[in-house]
Each structure stands twice: as C-alpha cells, then as structure tokens.
Protein backbone atom coordinates (compact mmCIF):
# COMPACT_ATOMS: atom_id res chain seq x y z
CA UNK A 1 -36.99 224.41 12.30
CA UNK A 2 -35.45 226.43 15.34
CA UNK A 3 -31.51 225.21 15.92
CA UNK A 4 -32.38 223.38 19.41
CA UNK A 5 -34.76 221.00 17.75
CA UNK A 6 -32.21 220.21 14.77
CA UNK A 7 -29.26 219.76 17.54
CA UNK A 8 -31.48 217.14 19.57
CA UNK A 9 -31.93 215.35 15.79
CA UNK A 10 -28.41 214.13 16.05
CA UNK A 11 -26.95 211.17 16.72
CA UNK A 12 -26.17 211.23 20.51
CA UNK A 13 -27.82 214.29 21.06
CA UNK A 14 -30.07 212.30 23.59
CA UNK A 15 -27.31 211.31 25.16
CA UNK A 16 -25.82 214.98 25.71
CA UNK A 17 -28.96 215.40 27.31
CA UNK A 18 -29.04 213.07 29.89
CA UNK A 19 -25.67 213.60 30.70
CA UNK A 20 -26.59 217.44 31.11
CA UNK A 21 -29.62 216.41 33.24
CA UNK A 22 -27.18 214.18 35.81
CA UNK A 23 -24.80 217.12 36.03
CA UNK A 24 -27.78 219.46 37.35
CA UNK A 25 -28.81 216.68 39.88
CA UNK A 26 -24.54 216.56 41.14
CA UNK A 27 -24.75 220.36 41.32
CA UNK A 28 -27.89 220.32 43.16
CA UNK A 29 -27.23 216.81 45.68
CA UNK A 30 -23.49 216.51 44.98
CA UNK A 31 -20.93 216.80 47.19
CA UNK A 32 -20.70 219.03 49.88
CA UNK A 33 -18.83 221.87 49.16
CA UNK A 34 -18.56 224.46 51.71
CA UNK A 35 -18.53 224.86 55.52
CA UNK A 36 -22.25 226.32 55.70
CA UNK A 37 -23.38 223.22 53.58
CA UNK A 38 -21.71 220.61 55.46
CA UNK A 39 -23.24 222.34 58.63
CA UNK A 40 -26.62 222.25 57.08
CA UNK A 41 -26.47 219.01 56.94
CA UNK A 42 -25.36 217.22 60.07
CA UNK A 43 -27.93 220.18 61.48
CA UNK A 44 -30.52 218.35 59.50
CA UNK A 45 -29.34 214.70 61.14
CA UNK A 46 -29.77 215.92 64.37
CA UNK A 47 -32.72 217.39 63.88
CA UNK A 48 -34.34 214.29 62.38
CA UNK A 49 -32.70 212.18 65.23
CA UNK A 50 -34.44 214.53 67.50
CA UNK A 51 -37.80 214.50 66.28
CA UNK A 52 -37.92 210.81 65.97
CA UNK A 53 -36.77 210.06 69.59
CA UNK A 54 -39.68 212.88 70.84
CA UNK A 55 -42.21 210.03 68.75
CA UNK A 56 -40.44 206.79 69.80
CA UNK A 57 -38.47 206.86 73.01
CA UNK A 58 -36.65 203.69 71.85
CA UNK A 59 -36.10 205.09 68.30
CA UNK A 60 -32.47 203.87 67.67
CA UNK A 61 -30.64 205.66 64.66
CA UNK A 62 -28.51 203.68 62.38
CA UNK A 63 -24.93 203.21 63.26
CA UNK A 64 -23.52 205.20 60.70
CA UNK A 65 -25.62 207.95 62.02
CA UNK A 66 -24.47 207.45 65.20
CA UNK A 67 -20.58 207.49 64.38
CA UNK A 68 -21.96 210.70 62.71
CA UNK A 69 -23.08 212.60 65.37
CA UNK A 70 -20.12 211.24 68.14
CA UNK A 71 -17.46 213.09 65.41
CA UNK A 72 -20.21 216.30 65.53
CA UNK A 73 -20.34 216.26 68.85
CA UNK A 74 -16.02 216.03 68.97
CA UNK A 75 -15.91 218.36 66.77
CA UNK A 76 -18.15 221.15 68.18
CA UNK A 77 -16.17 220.49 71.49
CA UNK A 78 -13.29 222.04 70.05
CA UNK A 79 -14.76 224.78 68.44
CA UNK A 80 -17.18 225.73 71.03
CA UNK A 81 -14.69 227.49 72.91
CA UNK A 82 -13.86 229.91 69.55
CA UNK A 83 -17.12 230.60 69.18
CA UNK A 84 -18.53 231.69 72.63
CA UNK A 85 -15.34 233.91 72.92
CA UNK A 86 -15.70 235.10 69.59
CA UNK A 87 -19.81 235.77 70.03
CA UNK A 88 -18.87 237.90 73.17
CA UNK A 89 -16.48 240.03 71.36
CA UNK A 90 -19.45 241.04 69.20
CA UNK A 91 -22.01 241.01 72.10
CA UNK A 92 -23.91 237.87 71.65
CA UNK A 93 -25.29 235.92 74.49
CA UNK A 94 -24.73 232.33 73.96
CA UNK A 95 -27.25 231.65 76.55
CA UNK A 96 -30.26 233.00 74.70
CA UNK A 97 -28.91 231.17 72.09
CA UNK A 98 -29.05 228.06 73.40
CA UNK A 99 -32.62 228.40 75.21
CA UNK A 100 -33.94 229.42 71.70
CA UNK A 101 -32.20 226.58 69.78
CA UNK A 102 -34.23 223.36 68.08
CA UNK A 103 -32.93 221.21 70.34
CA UNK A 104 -33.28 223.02 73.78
C-alpha cells in the first residue's frame, strides 16, 4: 500500500486534511495582502457598482459599499496628484488614459 494511503488510515488524518483544504481556500480568498490585490479589488466594486446602475438607474449599493467607495474616492484624491506627475515623467498621457478606462 503506497505511504499516502497508510498516512490518511490514521487517526486524525481526516482531520489534517480538512485543515489543509481550509488553508488553500485562506491562501486563495484570504486576506488581502498586497497593494495590487487590494486595488484589484475595490476596482472590482466599482466596476460591479457601475454595471448595475447602467441596468437599474435606481440601483442603490449597500451602505457598506458605499462607505467603501467615499474612502476610494479620498484616497485616490491624494494620490492622484503623484501619479499624473509621476506618469508624465515617463511620458504617459493621463488623458488617453482616462477616455480608455471602464468607467469613462
């Protein structure tokens, strides 16, 4: 008998499993981690926001979405001015940017 099917024979062994299984799902919808991640994200809210108001003009997002995307919205006010000076330095146009985006 091969040595993974006498491991999952022992007492508990079931257990290891499981508890193996839930530490794949924390890696893979845990907590977010990095910058890019938590960007993905609230890019993700807004997006569904979006869409949803394009099919229901009176589509009203939940309140905790809300609080959400007024700290986003804070938040990219400060750092906008970074970015656009930083984008020119390496010869991006913000503009086209912009006109191009999802939400445009």
């Amino acid at each position: 008998m091969a040595r993974r099917e006498t491991e999952l024979r022992e007492p508990g062994a079931l257990e290891r499993v499981r508890w193996g299984y839930e530490e794949i799902k924390e890696k893979r919808h845990g907590k977010i981690r990095t910058f890019k991640q938590l960007i993905d994200v609230l890019h993700g809210c807004t997006k569904f926001v979006a869409e949803q108001l394009k099919k229901d003009p009176n589509y009203r997002p939940p309140d905790n979405i809300l609080k959400l995307m007024f700290r986003y919205k804070q938040f990219l006010d400060k750092v906008r001015p970074i970015m656009e000076k930083r984008l020119k330095e390496h010869g991006h146009n913000l503009a086209e940017r912009e006109r191009d985006s999802d939400f445009g």
